[in-house]
Protein backbone atom coordinates (compact mmCIF):
# COMPACT_ATOMS: atom_id res chain seq x y z
CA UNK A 1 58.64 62.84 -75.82
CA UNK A 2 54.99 62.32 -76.31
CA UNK A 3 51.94 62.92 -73.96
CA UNK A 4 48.63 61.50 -74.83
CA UNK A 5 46.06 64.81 -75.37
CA UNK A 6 43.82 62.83 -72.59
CA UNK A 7 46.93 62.27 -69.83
CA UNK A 8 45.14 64.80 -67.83
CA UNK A 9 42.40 63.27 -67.25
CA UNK A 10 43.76 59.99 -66.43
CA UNK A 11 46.13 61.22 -63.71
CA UNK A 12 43.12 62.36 -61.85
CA UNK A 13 41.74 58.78 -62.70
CA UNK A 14 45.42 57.66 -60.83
CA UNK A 15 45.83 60.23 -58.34
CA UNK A 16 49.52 60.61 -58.98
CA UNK A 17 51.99 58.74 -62.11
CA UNK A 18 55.45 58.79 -60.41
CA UNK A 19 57.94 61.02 -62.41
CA UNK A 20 60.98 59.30 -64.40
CA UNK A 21 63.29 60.03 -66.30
CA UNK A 22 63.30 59.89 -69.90
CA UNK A 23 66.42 60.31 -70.74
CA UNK A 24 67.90 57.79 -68.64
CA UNK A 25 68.66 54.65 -70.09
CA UNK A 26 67.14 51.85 -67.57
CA UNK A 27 68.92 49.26 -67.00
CA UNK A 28 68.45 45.49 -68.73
CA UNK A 29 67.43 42.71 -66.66
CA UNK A 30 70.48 40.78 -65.70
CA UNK A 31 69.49 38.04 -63.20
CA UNK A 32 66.93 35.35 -62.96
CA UNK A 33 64.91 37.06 -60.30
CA UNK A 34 64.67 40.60 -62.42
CA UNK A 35 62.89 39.36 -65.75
CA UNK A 36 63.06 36.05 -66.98
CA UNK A 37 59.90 33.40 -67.03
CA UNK A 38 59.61 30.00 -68.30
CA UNK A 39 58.16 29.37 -71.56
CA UNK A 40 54.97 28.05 -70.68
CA UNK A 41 54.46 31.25 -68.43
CA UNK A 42 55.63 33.28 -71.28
CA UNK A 43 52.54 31.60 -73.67
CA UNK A 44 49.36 33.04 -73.05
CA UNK A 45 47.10 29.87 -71.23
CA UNK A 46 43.21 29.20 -71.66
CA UNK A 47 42.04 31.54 -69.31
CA UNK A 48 44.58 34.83 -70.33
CA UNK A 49 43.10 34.06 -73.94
CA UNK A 50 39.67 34.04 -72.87
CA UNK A 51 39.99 37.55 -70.58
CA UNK A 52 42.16 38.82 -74.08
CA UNK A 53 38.62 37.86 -76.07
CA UNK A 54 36.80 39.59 -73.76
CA UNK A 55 38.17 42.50 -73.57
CA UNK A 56 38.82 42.95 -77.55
CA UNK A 57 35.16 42.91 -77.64
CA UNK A 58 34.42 44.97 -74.66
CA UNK A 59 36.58 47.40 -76.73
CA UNK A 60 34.89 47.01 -79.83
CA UNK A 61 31.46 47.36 -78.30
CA UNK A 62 32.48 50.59 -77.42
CA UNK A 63 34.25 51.83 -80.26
CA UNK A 64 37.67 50.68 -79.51
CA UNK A 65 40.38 49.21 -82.20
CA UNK A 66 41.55 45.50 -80.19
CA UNK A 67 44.86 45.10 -78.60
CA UNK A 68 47.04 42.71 -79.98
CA UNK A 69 49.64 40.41 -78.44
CA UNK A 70 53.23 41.90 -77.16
CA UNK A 71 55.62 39.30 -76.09
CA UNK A 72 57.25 41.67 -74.07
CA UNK A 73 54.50 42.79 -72.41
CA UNK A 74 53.30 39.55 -71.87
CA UNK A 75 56.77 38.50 -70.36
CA UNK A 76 56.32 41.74 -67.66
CA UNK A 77 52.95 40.22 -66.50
CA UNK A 78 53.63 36.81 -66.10
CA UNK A 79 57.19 38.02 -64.06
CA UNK A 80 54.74 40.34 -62.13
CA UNK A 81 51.89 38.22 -61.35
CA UNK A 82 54.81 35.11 -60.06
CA UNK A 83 56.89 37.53 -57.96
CA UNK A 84 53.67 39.31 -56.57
CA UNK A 85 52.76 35.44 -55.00
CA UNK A 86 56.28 34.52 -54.65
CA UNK A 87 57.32 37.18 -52.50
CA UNK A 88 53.88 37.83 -51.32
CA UNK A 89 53.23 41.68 -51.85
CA UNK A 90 50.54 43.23 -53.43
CA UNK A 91 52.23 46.38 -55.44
CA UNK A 92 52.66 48.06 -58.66
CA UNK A 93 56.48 48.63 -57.27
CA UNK A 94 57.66 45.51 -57.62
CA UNK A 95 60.54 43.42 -55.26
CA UNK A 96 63.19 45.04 -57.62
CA UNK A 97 61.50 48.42 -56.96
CA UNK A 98 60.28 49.06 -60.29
CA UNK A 99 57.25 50.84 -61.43
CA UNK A 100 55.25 49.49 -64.65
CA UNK A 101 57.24 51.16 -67.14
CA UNK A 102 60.19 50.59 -65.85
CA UNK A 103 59.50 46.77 -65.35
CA UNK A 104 58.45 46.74 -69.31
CA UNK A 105 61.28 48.47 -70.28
CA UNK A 106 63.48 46.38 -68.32
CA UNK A 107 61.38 43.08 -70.31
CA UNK A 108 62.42 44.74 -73.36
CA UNK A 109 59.51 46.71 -74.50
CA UNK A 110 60.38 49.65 -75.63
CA UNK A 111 57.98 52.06 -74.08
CA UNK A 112 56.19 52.94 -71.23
CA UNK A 113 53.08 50.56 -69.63
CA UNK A 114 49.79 50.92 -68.11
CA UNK A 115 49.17 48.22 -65.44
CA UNK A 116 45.77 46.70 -64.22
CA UNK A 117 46.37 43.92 -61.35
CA UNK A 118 44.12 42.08 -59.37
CA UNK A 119 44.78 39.11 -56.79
CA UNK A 120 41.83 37.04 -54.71
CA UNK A 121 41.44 33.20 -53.94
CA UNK A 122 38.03 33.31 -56.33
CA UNK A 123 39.87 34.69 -59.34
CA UNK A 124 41.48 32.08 -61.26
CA UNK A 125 39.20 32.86 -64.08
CA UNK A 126 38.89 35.10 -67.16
CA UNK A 127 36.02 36.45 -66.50
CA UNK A 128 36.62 37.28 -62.84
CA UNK A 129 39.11 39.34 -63.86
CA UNK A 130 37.21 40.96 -66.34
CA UNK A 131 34.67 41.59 -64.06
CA UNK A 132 36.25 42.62 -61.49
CA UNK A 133 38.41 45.12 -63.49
CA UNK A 134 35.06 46.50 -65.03
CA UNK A 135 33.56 47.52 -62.10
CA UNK A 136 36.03 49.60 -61.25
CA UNK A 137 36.15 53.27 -63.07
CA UNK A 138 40.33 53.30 -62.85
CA UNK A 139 40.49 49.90 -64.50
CA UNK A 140 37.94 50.14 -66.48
CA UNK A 141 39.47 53.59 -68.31
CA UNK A 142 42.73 51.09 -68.73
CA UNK A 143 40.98 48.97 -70.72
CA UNK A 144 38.74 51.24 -72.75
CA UNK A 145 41.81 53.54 -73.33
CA UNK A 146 41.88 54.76 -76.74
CA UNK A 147 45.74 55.27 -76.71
CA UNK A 148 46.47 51.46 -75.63
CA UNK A 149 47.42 49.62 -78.60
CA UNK A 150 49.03 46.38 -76.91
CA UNK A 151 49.07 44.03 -73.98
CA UNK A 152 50.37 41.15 -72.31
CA UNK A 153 48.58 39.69 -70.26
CA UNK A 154 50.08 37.43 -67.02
CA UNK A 155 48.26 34.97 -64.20
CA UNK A 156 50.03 32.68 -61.49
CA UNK A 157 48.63 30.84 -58.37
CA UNK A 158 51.24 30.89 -56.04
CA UNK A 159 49.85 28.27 -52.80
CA UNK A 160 50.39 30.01 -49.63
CA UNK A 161 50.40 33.24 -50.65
CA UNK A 162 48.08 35.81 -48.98
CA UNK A 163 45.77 36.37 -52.05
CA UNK A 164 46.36 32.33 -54.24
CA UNK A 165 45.83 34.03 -57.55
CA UNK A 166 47.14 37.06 -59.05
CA UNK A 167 46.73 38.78 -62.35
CA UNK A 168 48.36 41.40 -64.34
CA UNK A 169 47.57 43.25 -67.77
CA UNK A 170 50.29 45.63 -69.40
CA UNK A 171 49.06 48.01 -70.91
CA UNK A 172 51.24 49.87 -74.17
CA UNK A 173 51.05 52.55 -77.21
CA UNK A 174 54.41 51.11 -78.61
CA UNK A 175 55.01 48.55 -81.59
CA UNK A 176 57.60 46.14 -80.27
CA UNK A 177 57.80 43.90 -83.70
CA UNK A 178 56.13 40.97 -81.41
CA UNK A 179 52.87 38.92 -81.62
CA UNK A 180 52.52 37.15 -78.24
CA UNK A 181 54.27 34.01 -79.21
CA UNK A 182 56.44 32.66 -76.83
CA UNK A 183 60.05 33.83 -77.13
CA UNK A 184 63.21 33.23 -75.51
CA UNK A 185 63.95 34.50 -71.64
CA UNK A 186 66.60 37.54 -71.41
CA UNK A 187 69.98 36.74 -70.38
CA UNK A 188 72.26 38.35 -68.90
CA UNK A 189 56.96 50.37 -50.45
CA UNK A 190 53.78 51.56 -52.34
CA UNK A 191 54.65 54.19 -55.04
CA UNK A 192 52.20 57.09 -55.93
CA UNK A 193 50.75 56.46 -59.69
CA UNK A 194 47.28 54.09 -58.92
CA UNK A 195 43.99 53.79 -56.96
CA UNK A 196 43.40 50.88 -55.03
CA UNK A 197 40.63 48.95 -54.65
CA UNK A 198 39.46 46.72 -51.73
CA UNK A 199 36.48 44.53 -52.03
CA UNK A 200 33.95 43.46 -49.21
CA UNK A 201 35.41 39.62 -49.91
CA UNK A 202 39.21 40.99 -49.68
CA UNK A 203 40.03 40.50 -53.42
CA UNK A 204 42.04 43.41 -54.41
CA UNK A 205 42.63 45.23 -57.61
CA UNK A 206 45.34 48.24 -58.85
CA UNK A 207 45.52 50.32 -62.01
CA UNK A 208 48.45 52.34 -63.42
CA UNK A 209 48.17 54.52 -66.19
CA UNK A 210 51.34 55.95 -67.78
CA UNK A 211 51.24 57.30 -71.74
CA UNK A 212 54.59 58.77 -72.17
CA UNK A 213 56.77 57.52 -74.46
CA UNK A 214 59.77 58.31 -76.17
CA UNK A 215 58.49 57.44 -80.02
């Protein structure tokens, strides 16, 4: 098992990263409802690429290598951000009661996941996110974390849901073999680990940070 040298200071940053179990194998995905999204979810739209442009260079401004692309990831967003609206919850634990890292494990990536999620009627847009992310200190350490190598990156307006928009950004350390192209779907109560975030407008944001990893 590996820890990050900087894990320390970003569980302050999180309050509390819920304990798992390493060892454990978790479970594949092994319904419809647990993993799978469409194709065009799976591809990365106008507005993901534009936030994944923006933050590359809001990581190279300050010294940061880029992310790149993980299908896997991405595939963990986009299932996040739909069943967030679907269900209408606004949670890192999602309706199958799994934390980030389980979630991307359980989408095939094989590692553990930071999270960053945000959901508000005004933020259908790249930069909204962006923004909105960056003026938060939790969020903002997500996406200026040094360790982070990959993401995938997820949004879905979902009408008649509390919040109409919601986005997610995976955060990992772990080289899955992917580059973000769209690939096939698998077959077959608030947890501790994040700060939240409430705005004046009601738009909300989360961020999970979670550096293990078995490699």
């Amino acid at each position: 098992m590996y820890l990050a040298p900087n894990l320390k200071l970003l569980l302050v940053l999180c309050a509390v990263v819920a304990g798992l179990s390493w060892g454990a194998a978790i479970p594949r995905a092994v319904a419809l409802s647990n993993c799978t999204v469409t194709g065009t979810d799976l591809a990365i739209d106008s507005e993901e690429a534009d936030f994944l442009l923006r933050i590359n260079s809001y990581r190279t401004e300050n010294g940061k290598a880029m992310l790149s692309l993980s299908t896997n990831l991405n595939r963990a967003a986009a299932w996040m951000a739909q069943d967030m609206g679907q269900r209408n919850y606004f949670s890192h634990t999602d309706s199958a009661s799994r934390d980030p890292s389980a979630r991307a494990r359980a989408c095939d990536y094989p590692g553990n996941a930071g999270e960053n999620i945000a959901a508000g009627t005004v933020r259908d847009s790249g930069l909204e996110a962006f923004a909105a992310w960056q003026a938060s200190s939790g969020h903002n350490a997500n996406m200026l974390n040094s360790n982070y190598k990959y993401i995938g990156i997820g949004r879905a307006y979902v009408p008649g849901s509390t919040y109409g928009w919601y986005w997610v950004t995976d955060f990992g350390i772990v080289n899955d073999g992917t580059n973000g192209e769209e690939a096939p779907p698998l077959t077959a109560p608030t947890a501790p680990g994040y700060d939240r975030a409430i705005s004046a407008s009601g738009n909300l944001q989360l961020h999970w940070t979670d550096l293990a990893t078995t490699e």
